[in-house]
Protein backbone atom coordinates (compact mmCIF):
# COMPACT_ATOMS: atom_id res chain seq x y z
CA UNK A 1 1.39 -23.24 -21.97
CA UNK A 2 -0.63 -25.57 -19.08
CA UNK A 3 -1.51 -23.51 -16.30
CA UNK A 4 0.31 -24.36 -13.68
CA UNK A 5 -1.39 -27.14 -10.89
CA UNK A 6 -0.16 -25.16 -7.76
CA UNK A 7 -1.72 -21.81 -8.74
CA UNK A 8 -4.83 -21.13 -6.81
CA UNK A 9 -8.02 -20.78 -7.84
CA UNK A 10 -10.19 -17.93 -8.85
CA UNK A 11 -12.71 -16.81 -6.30
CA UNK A 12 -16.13 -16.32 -7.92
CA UNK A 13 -16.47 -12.33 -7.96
CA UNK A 14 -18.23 -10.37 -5.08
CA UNK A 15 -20.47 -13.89 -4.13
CA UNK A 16 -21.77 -11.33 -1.29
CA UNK A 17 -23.58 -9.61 -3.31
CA UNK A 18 -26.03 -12.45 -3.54
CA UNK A 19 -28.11 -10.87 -1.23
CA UNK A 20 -31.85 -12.02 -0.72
CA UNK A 21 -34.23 -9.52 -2.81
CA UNK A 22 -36.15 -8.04 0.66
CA UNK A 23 -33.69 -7.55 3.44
CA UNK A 24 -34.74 -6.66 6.90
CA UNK A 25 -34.28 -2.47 5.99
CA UNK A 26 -36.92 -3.31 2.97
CA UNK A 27 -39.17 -5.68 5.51
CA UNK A 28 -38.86 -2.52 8.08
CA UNK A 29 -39.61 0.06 5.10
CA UNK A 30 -42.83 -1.50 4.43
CA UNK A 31 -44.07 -1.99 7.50
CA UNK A 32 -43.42 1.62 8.69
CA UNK A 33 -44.94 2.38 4.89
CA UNK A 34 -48.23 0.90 5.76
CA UNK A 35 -48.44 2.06 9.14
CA UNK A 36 -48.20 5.33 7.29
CA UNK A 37 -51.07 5.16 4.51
CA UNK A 38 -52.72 3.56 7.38
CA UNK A 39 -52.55 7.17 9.37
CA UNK A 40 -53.16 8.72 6.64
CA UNK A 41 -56.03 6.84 5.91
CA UNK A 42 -57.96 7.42 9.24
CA UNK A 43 -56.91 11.14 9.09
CA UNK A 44 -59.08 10.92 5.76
CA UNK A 45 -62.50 9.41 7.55
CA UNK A 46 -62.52 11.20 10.52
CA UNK A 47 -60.94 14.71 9.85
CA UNK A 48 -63.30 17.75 8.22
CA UNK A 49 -63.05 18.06 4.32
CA UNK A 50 -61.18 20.77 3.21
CA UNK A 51 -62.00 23.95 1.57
CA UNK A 52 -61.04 21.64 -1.96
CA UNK A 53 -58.72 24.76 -3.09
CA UNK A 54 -55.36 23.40 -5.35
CA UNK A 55 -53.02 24.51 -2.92
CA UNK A 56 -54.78 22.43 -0.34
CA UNK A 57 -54.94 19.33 -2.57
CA UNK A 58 -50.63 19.82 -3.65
CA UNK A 59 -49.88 20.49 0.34
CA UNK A 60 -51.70 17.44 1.33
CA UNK A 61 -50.07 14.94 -1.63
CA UNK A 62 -46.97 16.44 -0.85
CA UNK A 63 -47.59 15.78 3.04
CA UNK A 64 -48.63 11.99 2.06
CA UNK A 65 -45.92 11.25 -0.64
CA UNK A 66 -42.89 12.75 1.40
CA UNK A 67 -42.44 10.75 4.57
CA UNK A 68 -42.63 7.35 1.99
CA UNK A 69 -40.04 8.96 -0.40
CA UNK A 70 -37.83 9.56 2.82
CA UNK A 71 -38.47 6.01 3.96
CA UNK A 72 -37.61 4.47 0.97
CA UNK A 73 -34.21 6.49 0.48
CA UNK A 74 -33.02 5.03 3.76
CA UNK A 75 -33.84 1.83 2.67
CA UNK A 76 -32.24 1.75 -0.36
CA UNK A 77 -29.42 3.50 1.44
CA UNK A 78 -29.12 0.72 4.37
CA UNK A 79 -29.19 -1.97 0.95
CA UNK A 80 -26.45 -0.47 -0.28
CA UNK A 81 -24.42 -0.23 2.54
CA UNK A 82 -25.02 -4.23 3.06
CA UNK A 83 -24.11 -4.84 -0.49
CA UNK A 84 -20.64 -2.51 -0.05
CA UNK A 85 -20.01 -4.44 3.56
CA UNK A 86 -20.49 -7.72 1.56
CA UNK A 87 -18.33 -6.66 -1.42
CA UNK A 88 -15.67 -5.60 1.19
CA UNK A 89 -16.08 -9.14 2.74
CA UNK A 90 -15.06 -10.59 -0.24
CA UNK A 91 -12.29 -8.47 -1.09
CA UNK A 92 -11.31 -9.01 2.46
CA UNK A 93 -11.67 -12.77 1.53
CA UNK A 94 -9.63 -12.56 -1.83
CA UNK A 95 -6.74 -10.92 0.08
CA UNK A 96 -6.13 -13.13 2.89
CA UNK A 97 -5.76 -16.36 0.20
CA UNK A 98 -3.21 -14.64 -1.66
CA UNK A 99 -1.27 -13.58 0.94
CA UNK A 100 -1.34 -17.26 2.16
CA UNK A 101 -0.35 -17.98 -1.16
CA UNK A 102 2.35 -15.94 -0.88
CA UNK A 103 3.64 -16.81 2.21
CA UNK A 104 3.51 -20.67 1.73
CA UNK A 105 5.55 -20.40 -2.44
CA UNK A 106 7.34 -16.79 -2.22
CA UNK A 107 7.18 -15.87 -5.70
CA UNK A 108 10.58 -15.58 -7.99
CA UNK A 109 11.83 -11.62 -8.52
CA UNK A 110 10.78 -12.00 -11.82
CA UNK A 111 7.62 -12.71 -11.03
CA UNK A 112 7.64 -9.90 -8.49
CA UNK A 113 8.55 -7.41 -11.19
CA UNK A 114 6.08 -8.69 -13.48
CA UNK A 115 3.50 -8.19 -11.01
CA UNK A 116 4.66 -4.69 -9.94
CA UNK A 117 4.85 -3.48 -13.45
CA UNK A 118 1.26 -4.60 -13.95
CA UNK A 119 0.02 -2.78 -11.08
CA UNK A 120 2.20 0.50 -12.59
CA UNK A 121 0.33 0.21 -15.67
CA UNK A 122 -2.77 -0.05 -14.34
CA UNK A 123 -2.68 2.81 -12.49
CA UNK A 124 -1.16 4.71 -15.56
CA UNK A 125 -4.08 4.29 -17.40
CA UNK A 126 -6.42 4.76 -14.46
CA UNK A 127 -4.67 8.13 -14.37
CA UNK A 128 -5.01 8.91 -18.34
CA UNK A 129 -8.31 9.02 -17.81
CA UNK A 130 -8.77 11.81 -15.86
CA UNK A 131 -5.39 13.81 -17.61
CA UNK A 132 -4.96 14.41 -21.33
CA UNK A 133 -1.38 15.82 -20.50
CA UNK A 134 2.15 13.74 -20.82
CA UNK A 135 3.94 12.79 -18.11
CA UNK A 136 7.33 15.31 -18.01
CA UNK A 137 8.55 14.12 -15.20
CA UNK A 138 9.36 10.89 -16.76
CA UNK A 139 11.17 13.04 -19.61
CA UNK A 140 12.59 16.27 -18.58
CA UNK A 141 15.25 15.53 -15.91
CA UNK A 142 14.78 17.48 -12.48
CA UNK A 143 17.19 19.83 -10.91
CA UNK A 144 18.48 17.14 -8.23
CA UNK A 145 20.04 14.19 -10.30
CA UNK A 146 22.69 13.21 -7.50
CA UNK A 147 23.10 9.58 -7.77
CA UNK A 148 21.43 8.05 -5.02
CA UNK A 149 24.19 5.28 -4.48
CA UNK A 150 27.61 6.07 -5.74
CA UNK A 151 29.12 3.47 -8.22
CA UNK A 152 32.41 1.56 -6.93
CA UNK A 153 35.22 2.19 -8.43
CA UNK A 154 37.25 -0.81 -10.26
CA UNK A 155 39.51 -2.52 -9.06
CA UNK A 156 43.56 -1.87 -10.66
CA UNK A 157 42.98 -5.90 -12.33
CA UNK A 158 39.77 -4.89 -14.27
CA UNK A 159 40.83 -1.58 -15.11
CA UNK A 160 43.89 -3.75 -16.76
CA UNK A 161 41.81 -5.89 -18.57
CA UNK A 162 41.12 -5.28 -22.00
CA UNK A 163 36.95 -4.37 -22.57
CA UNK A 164 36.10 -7.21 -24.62
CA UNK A 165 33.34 -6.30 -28.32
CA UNK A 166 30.36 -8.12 -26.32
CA UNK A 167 28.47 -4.27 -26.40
CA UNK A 168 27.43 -2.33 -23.65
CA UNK A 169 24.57 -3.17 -20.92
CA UNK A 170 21.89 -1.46 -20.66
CA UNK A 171 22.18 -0.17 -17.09
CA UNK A 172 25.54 0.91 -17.85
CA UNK A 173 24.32 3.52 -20.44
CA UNK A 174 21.18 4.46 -18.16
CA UNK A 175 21.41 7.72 -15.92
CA UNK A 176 22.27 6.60 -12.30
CA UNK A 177 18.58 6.88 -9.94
CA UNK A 178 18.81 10.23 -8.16
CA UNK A 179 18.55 10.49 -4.60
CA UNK A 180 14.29 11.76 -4.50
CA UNK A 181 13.81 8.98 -6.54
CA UNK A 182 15.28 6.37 -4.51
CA UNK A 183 13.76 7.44 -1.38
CA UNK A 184 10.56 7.81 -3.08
CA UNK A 185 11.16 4.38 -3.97
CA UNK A 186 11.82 3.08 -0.54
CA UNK A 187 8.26 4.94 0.62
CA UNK A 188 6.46 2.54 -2.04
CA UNK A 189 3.46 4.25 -3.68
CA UNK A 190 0.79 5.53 -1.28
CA UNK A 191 -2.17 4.03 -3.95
CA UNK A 192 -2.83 3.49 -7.48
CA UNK A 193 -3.50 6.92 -8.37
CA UNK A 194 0.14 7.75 -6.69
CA UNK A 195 1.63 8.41 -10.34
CA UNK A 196 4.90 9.69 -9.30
CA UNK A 197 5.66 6.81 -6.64
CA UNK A 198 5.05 4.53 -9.37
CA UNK A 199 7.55 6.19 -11.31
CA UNK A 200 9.77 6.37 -9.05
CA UNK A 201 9.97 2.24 -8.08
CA UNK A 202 10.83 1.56 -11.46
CA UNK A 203 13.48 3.43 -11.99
CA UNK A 204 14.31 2.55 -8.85
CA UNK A 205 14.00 -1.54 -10.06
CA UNK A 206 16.54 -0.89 -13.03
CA UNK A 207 18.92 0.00 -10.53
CA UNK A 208 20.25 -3.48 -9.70
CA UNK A 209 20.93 -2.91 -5.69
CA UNK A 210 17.88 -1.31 -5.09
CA UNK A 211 15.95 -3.70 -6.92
CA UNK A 212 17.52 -6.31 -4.19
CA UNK A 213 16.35 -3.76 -1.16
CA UNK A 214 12.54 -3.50 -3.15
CA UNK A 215 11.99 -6.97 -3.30
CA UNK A 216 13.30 -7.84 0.32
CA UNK A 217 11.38 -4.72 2.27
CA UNK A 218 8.23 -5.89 0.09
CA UNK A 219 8.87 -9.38 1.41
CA UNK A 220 8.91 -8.45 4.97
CA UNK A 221 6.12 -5.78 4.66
CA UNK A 222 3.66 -8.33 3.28
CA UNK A 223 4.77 -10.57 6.26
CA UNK A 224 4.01 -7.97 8.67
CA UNK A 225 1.13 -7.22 7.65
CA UNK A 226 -0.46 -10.22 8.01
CA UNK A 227 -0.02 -9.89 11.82
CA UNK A 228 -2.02 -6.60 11.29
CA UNK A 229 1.73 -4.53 11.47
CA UNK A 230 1.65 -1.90 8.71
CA UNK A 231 4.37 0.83 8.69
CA UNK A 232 1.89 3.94 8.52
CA UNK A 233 0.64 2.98 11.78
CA UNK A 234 3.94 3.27 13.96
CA UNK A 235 5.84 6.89 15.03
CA UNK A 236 9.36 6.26 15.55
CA UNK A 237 11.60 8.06 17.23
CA UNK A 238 13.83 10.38 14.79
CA UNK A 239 17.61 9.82 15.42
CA UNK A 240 20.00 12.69 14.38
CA UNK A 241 21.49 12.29 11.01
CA UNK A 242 24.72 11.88 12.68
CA UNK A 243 24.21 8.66 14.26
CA UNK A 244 22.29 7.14 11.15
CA UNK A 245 25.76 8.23 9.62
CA UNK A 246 27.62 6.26 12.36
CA UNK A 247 25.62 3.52 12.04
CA UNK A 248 26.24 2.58 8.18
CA UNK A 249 30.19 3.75 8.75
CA UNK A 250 29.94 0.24 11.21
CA UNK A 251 28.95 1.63 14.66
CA UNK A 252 27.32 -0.38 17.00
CA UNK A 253 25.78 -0.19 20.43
CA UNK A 254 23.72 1.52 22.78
CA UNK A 255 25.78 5.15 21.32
CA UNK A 256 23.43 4.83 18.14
CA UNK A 257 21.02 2.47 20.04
CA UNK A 258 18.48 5.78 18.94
CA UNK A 259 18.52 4.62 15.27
CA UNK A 260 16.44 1.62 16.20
CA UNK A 261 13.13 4.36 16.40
CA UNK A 262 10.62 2.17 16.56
CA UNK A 263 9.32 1.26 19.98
CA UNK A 264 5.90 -0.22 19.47
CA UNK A 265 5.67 -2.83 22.34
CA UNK A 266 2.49 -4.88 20.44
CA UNK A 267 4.73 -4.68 17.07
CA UNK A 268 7.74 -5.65 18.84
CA UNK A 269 6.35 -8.45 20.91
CA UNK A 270 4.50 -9.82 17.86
CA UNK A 271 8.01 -9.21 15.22
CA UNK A 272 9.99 -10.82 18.23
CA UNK A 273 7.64 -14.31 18.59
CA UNK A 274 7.37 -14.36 15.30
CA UNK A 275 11.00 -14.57 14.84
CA UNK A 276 11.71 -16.81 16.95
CA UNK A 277 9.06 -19.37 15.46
CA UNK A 278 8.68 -18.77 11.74
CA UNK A 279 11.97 -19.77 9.93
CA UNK A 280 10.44 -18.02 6.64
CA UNK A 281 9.84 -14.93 8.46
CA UNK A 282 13.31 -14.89 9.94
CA UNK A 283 14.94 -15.43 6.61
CA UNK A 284 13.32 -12.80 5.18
CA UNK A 285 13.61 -10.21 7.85
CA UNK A 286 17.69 -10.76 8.12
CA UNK A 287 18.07 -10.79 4.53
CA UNK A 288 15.71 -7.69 4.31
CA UNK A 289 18.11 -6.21 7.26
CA UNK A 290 21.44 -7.38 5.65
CA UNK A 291 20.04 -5.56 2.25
CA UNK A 292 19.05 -1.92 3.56
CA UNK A 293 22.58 -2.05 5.75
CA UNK A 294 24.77 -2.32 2.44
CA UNK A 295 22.21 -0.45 0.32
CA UNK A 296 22.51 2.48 3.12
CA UNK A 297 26.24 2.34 3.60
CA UNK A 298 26.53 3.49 -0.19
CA UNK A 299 23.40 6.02 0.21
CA UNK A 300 25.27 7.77 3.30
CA UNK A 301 28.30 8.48 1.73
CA UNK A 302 26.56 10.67 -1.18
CA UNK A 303 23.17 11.90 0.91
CA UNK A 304 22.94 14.98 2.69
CA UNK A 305 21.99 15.14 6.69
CA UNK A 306 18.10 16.38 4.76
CA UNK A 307 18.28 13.68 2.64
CA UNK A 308 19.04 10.89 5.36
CA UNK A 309 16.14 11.94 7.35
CA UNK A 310 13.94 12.01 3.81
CA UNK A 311 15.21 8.15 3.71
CA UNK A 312 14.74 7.30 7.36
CA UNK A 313 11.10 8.67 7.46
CA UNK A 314 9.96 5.77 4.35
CA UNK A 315 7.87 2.89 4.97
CA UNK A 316 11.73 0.63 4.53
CA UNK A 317 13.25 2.24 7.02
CA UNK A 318 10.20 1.94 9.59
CA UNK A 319 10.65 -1.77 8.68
CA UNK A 320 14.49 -1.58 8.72
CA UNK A 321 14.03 -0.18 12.73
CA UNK A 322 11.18 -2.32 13.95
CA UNK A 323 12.84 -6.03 12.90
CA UNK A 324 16.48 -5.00 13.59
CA UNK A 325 15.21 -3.81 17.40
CA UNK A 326 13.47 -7.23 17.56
CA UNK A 327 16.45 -9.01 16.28
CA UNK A 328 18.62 -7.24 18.62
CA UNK A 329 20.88 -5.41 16.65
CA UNK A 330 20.88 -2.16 18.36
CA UNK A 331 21.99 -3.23 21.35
């Protein structure tokens, strides 16, 4: 298969690295160095001898020797610490294309899951690593398995219709997501080495309405973040479970007004312009906010009051309060 014209790209590896062999610590390090064995030098001619004893002779190589090994360690330690800033550079670099990448051909959910399941697999074996036991959790179901979402019922036609011999699906024979899961899901993993978040998203992705809500909050979260808005930097407000519960039964208004926790003024200011000038952004965002309101509605109705402040304390939900105060929604 041709690769395809449109993809970007690959940046040469860590091209900061490239750094010139003597660097202004190592010009500094041997300067101070021979100012040193200079000192030491002149100590030598003009100072008595010694009594010539091996004690003497060990205290006074160790006296000489020690100040250069100390010189050179912080040398070595300020090259380092340039090579690691220009590494980061080009990370830094690396990043900032593919999110423009991103932002100018959103990629198709299939793509999305492809690249999520990568990442999952990568930390998997990141993690084998350092474990040489299975993963039960995966295996061994857990004392909570309420559904997350409860399944609608049929309607009195499709009940009446005959099943026709096509087989079942898949997802029809799979165990429903349970409620930890899905908001476990909703937090997104906190890093690679976050096993169980990993775990949790894709059971979370076989789940076909939640796989909707993933791929729309991950949308809007790599929007926001390239106006330097992440989620883990903002402390909203925490509304009573009663109002959330109001608010998905189709409440609106300044009564649950409290829902909307998030009342960043920078974030706001910056969500608010950029809604009002970015048509992708705004497509996103209300299709992100029309998502987590249906997704919710179902959650609610099966969650306890613990459980829909476990859900309303995730990374979605921080994004679910900050664009629907910007767009207005709660009043």
């Amino acid at each position: 298969m041709e690769a395809d014209a449109s993809e970007p790209k690959p940046r040469a590896p860590l091209q900061g690295l490239s750094a010139p062999a003597l660097g202004q610590a190592e010009q500094i390090a041997l300067g101070v160095s021979a100012v040193w064995l200079l000192l030491v030098l002149a100590f030598w001619l003009f100072m008595p001898a010694g009594d010539g004893s091996l004690s003497s002779v060990i205290l006074t190589l160790v006296g000489v020797a020690l100040p250069l090994v100390l010189i050179w360690v912080a040398a070595l330690a300020a090259r380092t610490a340039r090579a690691m800033r220009a590494e980061a550079q080009e990370l830094r670099a690396t990043i900032e294309a593919m999110r423009a990448t991103l932002a100018s051909r959103p990629a198709a959910p299939a793509e999305l899951e492809k690249k999520l399941d990568e990442v999952a697999k990568t930390a998997e074996t990141a993690i084998a690593t350092f474990t040489s036991h299975r993963d039960r959790s995966a295996t061994v179901p857990s004392a909570d398995r309420k559904a997350a979402l409860v399944a609608p019922k049929p309607t009195a036609p499709e009940e009446a219709q005959p099943a026709l011999a096509l087989g079942t699906p898949s997802e029809a024979l799979a165990d429903p997501v349970s409620v930890s899961d899905f908001v476990r899901a909703m937090n997104f993993p906190d890093n690679a080495e976050d096993k169980e978040g990993f775990r949790a998203l894709r059971r979370a992705l076989e789940d076909r309405t939640m796989a909707k809500l993933i791929r729309a909050a991950q949308d809007v979260l790599n929007l926001l973040a390239q106006d330097g808005i992440y989620m883990d930097d903002l402390a909203p407000e925490h509304a009573r479970p009663e109002l959330w519960r109001r608010f998905a039964q189709g409440e609106r208004g300044r009564e649950v007004a409290a829902v909307g926790g998030v009342r960043d003024r920078s974030s706001l200011a910056l969500t608010a312009g950029r809604l009002r000038t970015d048509t992708i952004f705004r497509d996103a965002a209300h299709h992100f906010l029309r998502q987590f309101d249906r997704t919710f509605t179902d959650f609610e109705r099966n969650a306890s009051d613990q459980e829909v402040i476990g859900l309303a304390d995730t990374r979605t939900a921080r994004a679910f309060m900050l664009l629907g105060r910007a767009a207005g929604i709660f009043g």
